[in-house]
Protein backbone atom coordinates (compact mmCIF):
# COMPACT_ATOMS: atom_id res chain seq x y z
CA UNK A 1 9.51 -4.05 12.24
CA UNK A 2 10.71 -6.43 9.31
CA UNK A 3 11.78 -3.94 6.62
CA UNK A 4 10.98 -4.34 2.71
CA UNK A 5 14.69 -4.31 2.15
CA UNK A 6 15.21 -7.57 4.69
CA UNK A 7 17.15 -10.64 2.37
CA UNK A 8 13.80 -13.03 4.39
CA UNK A 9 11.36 -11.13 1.99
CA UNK A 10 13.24 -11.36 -1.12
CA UNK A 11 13.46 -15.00 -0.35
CA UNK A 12 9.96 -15.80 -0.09
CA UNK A 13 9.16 -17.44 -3.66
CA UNK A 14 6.33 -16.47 -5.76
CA UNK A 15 3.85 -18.52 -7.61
CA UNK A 16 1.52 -16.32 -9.24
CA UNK A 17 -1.99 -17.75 -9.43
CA UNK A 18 -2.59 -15.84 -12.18
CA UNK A 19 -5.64 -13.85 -11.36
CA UNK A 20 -6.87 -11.09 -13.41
CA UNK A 21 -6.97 -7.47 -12.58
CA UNK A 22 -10.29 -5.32 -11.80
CA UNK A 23 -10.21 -1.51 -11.75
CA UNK A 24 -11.72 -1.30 -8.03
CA UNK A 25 -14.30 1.99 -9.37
CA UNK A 26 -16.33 -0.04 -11.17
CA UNK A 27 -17.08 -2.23 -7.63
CA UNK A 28 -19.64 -0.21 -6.39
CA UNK A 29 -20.24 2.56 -4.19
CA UNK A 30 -18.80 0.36 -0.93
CA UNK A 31 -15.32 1.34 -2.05
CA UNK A 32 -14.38 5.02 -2.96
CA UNK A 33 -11.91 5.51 -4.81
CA UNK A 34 -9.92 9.04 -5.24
CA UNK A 35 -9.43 10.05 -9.46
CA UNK A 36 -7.96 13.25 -8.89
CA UNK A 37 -4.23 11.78 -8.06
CA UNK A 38 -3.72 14.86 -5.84
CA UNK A 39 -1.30 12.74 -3.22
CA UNK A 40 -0.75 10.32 -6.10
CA UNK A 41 2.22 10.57 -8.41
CA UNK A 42 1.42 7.48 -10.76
CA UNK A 43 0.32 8.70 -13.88
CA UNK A 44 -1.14 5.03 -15.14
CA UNK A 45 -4.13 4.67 -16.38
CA UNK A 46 -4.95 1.57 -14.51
CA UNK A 47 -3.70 2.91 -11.35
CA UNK A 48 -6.88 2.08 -9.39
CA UNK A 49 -6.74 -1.23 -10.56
CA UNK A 50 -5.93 -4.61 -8.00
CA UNK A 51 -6.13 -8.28 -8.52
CA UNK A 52 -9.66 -9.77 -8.50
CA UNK A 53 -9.06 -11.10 -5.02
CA UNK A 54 -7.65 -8.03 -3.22
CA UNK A 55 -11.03 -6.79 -4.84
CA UNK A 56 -13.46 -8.86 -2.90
CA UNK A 57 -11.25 -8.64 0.44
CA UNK A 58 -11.89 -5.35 0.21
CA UNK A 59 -15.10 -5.37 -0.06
CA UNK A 60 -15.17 -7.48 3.09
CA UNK A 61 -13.03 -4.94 4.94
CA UNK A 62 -15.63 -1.85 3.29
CA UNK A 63 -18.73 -3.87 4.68
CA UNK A 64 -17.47 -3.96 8.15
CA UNK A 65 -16.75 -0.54 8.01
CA UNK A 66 -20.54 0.42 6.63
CA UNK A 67 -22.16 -0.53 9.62
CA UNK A 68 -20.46 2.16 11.55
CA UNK A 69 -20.90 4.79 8.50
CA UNK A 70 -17.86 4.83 7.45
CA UNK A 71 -16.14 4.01 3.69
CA UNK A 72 -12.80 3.07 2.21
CA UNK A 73 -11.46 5.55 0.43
CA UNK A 74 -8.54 4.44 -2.65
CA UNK A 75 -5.76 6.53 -3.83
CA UNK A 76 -3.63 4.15 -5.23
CA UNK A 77 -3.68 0.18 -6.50
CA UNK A 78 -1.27 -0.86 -9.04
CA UNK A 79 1.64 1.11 -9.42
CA UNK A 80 4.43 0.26 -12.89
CA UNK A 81 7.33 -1.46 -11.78
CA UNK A 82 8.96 1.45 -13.82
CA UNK A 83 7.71 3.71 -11.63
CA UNK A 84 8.05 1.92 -8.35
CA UNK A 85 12.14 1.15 -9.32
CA UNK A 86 12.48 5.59 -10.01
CA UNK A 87 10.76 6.03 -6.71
CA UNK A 88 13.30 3.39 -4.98
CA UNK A 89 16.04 4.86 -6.42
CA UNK A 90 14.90 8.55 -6.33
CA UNK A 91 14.87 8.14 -2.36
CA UNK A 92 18.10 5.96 -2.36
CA UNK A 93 19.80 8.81 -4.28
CA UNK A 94 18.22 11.89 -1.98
CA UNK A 95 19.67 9.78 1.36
CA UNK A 96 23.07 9.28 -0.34
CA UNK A 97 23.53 12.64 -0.63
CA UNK A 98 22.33 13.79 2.62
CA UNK A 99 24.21 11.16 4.65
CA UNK A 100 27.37 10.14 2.46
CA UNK A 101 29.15 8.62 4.58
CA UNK A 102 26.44 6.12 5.76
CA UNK A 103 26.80 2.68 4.65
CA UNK A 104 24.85 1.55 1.77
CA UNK A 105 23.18 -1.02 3.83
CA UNK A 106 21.69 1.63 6.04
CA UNK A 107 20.66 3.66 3.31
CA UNK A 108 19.03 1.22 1.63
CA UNK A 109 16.78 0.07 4.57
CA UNK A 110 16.22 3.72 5.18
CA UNK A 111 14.86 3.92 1.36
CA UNK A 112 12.66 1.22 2.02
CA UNK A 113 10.85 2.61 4.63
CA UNK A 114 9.33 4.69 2.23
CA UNK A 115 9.65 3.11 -1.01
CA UNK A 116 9.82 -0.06 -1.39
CA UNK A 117 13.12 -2.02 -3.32
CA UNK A 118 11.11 -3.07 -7.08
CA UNK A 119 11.89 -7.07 -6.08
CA UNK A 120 9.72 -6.98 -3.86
CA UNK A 121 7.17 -4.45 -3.99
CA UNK A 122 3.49 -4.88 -3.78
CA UNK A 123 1.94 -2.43 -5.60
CA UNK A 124 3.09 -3.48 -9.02
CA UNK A 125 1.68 -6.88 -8.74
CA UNK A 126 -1.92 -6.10 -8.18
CA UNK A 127 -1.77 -6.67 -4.00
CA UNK A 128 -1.79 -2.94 -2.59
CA UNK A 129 -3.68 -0.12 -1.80
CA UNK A 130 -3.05 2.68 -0.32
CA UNK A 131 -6.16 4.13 1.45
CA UNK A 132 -7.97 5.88 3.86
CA UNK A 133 -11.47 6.12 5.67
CA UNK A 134 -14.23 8.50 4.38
CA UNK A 135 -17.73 8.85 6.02
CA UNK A 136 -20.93 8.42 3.93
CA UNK A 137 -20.93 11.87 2.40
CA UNK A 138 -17.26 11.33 1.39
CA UNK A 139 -15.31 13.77 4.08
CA UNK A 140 -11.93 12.04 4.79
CA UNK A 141 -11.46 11.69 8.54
CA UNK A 142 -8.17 12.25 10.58
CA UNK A 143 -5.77 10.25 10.39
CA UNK A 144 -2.81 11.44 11.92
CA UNK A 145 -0.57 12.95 8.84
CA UNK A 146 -1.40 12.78 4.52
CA UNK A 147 -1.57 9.84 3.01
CA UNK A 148 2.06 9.13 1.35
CA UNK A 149 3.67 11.70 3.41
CA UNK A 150 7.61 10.83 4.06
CA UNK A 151 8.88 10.36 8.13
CA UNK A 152 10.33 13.72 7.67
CA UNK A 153 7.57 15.35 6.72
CA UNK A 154 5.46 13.77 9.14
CA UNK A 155 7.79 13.89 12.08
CA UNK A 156 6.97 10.31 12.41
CA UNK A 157 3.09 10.51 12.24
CA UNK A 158 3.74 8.27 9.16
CA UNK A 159 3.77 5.28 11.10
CA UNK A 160 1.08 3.24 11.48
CA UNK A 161 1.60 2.74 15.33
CA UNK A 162 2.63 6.80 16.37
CA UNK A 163 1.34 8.00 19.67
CA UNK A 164 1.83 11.81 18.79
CA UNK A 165 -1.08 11.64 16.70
CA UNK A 166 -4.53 12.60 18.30
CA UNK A 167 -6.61 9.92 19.94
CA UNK A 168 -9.47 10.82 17.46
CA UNK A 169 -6.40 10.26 14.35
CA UNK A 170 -5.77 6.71 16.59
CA UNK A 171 -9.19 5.68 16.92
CA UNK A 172 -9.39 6.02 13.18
CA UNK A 173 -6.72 4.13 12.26
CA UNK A 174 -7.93 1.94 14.56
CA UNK A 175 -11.15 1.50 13.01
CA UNK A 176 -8.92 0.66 9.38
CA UNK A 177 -6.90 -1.77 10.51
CA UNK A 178 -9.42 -3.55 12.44
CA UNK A 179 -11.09 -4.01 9.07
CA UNK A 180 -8.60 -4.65 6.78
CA UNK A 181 -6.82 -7.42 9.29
CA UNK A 182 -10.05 -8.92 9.32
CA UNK A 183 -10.09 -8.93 5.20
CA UNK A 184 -6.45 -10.28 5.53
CA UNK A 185 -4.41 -7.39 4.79
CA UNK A 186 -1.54 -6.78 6.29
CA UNK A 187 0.18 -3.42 7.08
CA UNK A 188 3.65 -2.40 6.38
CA UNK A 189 4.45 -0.21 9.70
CA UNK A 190 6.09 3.10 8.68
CA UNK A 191 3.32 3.80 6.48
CA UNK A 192 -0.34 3.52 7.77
CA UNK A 193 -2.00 4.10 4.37
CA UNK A 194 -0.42 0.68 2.68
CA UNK A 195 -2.37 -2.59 3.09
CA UNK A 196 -1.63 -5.79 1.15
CA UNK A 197 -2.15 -9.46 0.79
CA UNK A 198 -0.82 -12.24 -1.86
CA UNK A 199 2.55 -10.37 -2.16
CA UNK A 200 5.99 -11.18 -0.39
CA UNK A 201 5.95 -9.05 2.42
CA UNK A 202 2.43 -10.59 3.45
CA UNK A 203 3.80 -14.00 3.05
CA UNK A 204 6.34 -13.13 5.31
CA UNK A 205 4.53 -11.62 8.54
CA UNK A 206 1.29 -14.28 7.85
CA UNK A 207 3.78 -16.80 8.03
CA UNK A 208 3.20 -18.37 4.76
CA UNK A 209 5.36 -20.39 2.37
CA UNK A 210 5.07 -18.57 -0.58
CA UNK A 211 3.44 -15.44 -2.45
CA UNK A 212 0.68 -15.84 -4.52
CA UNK A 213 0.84 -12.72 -6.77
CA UNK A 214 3.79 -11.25 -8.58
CA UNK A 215 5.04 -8.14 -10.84
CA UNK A 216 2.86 -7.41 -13.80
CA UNK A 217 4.10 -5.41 -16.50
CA UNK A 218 2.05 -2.06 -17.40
CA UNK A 219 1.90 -3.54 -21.06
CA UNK A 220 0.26 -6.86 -19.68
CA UNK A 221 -2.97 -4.79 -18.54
CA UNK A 222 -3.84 -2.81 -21.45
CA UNK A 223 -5.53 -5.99 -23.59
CA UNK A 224 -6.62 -7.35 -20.05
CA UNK A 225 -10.33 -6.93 -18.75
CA UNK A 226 -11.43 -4.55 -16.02
């Protein structure tokens, strides 16, 4: 696994192409999306929002999913860089204290695991969701652990790839990544919930020169459409 906190992911350069931001519950009833925050700690009001591409790939990804009755279900889209740089170094600060003598390279790749280091996260350009699958009459299915839950809390069913999951929780995530790697996504592996595409990590596992969406200040969205 290539972590977030890996010097080849900060190094991947970013031309933004500038797209504008949609909030993804006014895109139909293809895409759920989840208002009641309830795993969800951002408090923005344009949490549910994504760039206008990440936006149609999903809809690819939701379509491909209909045909077997089931839906994407949205917790979480863009995220403050504010908020994304307290949960960094929130987690940074909880490890330091449980392991203090660990060095601060370990600690830091540890952190990013779960939250990812504000350089490079994907969430507060517009490029991530975090989601899940709901059937037709919006029950969430299994998938192994709660959305944003932490390794220990999970005992490791966090990650995407976990075998001590049941096979009904595999099939399922099965069934979402099947989609969303068809739409383009990519996953980031200790957290099965977190697709994205256009941001640095994606450039770096898809092999390409160069992200195509970067950090967007909260203030930048409130005169913006959608």
């Amino acid at each position: 696994m290539i972590s977030l906190s890996d010097p080849v992911v900060a190094s991947v350069p970013v031309i933004d192409v500038g797209e504008q931001f949609v909030d993804l519950g006014d895109t139909g009833d293809l895409v759920l999306v989840d208002r009641t925050r309830s795993v969800v700690s951002n408090s923005s009001k344009h949490f549910l929002k994504v760039r206008v591409g990440i936006a149609k790939r999903l809809m690819f990804a939701a379509e491909m999913l209909s045909v077997k009755g089931l839906r994407l279900l949205v917790k979480e889209g863009y995220r403050p860089l504010s908020l994304q740089r307290s949960y960094f170094d929130h987690r940074l600060s909880k490890l330091r204290t449980e392991y203090p003598s660990a060095p601060d390279a370990l600690l830091i790749e540890l952190t990013s695991r779960y939250a990812a280091p504000p350089e490079v996260a994907a969430h507060p350009t517009g490029a991530a969701v975090d989601l899940t699958l709901a059937t037709r009459e919006d029950v969430e299915l299994d998938m192994g652990s709660v959305l944003n839950a932490t390794d220990e809390e999970s005992s490791g069913a966090c990650y995407t790839a976990c075998q001590f999951i049941s096979r009904q929780a595999q099939g399922n995530r099965q069934l979402l990544a099947t989609a969303m790697i068809a739409a383009g996504f990519v996953n980031y592996p200790s957290e099965w919930w977190h697709w994205s595409y256009g941001d640095r990590y994606w450039a770096v596992i898809s092999d390409e020169p160069r992200a195509i969406y970067g950090p967007v200040e909260e203030e930048r969205l409130e005169g913006a459409r959608g």
